[in-house]
Structures are given as structure tokens and as C-alpha cells.
C-alpha atoms as a PDB file:
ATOM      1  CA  UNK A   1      46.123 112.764 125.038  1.00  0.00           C
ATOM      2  CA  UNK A   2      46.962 110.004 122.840  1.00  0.00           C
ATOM      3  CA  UNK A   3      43.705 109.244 120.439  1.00  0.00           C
ATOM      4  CA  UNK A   4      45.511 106.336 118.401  1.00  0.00           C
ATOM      5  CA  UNK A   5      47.971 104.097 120.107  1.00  0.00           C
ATOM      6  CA  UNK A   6      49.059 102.322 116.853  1.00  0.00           C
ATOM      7  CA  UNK A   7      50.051 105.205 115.146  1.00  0.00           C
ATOM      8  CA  UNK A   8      50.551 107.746 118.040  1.00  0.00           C
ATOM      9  CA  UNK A   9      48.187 110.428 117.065  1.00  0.00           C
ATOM     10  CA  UNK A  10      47.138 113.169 119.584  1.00  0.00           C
ATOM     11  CA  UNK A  11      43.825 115.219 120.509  1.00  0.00           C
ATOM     12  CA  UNK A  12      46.118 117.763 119.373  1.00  0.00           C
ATOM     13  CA  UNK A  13      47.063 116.319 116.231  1.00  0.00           C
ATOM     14  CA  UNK A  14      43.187 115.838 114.961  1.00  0.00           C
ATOM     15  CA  UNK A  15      42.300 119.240 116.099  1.00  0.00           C
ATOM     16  CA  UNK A  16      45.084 121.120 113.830  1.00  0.00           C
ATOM     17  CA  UNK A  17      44.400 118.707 111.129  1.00  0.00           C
ATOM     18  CA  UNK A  18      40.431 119.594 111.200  1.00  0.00           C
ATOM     19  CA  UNK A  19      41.289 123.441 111.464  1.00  0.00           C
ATOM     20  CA  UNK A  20      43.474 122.864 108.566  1.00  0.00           C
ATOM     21  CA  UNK A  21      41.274 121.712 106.387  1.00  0.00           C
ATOM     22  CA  UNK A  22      41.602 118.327 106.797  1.00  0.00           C
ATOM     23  CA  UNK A  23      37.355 117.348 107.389  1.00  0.00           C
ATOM     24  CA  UNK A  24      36.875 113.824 106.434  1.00  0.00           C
ATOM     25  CA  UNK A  25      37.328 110.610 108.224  1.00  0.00           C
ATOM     26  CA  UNK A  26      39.356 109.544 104.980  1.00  0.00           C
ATOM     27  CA  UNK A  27      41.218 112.628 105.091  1.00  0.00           C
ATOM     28  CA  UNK A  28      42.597 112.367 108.809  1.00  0.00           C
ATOM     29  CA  UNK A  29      43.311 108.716 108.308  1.00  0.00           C
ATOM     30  CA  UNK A  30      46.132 109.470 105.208  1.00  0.00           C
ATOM     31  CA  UNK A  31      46.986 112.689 106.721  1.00  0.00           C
ATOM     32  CA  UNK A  32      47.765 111.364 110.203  1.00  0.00           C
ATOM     33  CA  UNK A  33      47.007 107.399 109.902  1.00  0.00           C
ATOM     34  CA  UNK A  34      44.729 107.452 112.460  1.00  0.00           C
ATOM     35  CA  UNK A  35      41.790 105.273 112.463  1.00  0.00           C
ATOM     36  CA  UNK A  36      43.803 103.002 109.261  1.00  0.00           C
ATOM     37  CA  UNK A  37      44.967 100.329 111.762  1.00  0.00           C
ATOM     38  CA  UNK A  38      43.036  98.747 114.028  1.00  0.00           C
ATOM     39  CA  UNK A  39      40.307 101.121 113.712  1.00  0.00           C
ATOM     40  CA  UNK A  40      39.368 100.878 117.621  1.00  0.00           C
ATOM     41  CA  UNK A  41      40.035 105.108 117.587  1.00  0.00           C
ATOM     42  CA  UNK A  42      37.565 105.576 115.131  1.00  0.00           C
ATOM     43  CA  UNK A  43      34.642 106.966 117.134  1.00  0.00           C
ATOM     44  CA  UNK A  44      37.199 109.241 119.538  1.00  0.00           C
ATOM     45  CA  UNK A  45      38.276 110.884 116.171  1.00  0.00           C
ATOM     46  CA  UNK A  46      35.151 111.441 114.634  1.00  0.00           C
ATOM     47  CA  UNK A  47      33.876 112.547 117.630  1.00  0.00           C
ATOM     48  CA  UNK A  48      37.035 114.974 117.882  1.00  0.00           C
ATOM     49  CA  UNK A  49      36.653 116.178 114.486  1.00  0.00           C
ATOM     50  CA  UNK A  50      32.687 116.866 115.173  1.00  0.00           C
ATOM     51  CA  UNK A  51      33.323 118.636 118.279  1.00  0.00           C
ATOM     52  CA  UNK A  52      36.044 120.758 116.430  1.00  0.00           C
ATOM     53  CA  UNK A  53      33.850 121.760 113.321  1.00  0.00           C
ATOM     54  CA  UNK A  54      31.712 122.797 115.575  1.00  0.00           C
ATOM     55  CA  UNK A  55      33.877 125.113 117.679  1.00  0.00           C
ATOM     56  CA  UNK A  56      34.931 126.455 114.357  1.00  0.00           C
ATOM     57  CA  UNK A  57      31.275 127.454 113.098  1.00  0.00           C
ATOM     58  CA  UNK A  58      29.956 129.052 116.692  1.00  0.00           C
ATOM     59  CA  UNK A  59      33.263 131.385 116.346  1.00  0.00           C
ATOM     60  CA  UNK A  60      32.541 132.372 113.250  1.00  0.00           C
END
């Protein structure tokens, strides 16, 4: 699903970003431009990248 209609980032996209390393709202905003725009996607991603982190740490 698309997160960021101005620069066309996916659920998908955030998710591999965050298990990549990629943890701050600064950092998935230059790595995939999301959130840089028009900044409407903000909360989705942060709430993506939360949700995500979170998965991580309860598998391990």
C-alpha cells in the first residue's frame, strides 16, 4: 500500500528500510523521501516504523 503519494513509497518500502537499519524519522525521509514533501505521511510512517521495531524486539 502506498504510504507517500508524492514520492511513491510503500508499507513495504518502510518496513525493509526499518529492518535495515534505517530507525529514524530523518533517516527514512533521505533514504526513501518519505515524509520530506508534504509531510501529510508522517504519522503512517512513524507509526509503520514503531510497529516494525517492535515486531523486531518480540522476535528476538
Amino acid at each position: 500500500m502506498y504510504v507517500c503519494i508524492c514520492k511513491a513509497v510503500t508499507d513495504t518500502d518502510i518496513r525493509g528500510a526499518v529492518e535495515d537499519g534505517t530507525t529514524s524519522m530523518r533517516g527514512l525521509r533521505d533514504r526513501l523521501g518519505c515524509s520530506g514533501q508534504c509531510g501529510k505521511c508522517a504519522r503512517q510512517v512513524r507509526q509503520l516504523r514503531d510497529q516494525t521495531l517492535n515486531e523486531n524486539s518480540a522476535q528476538g
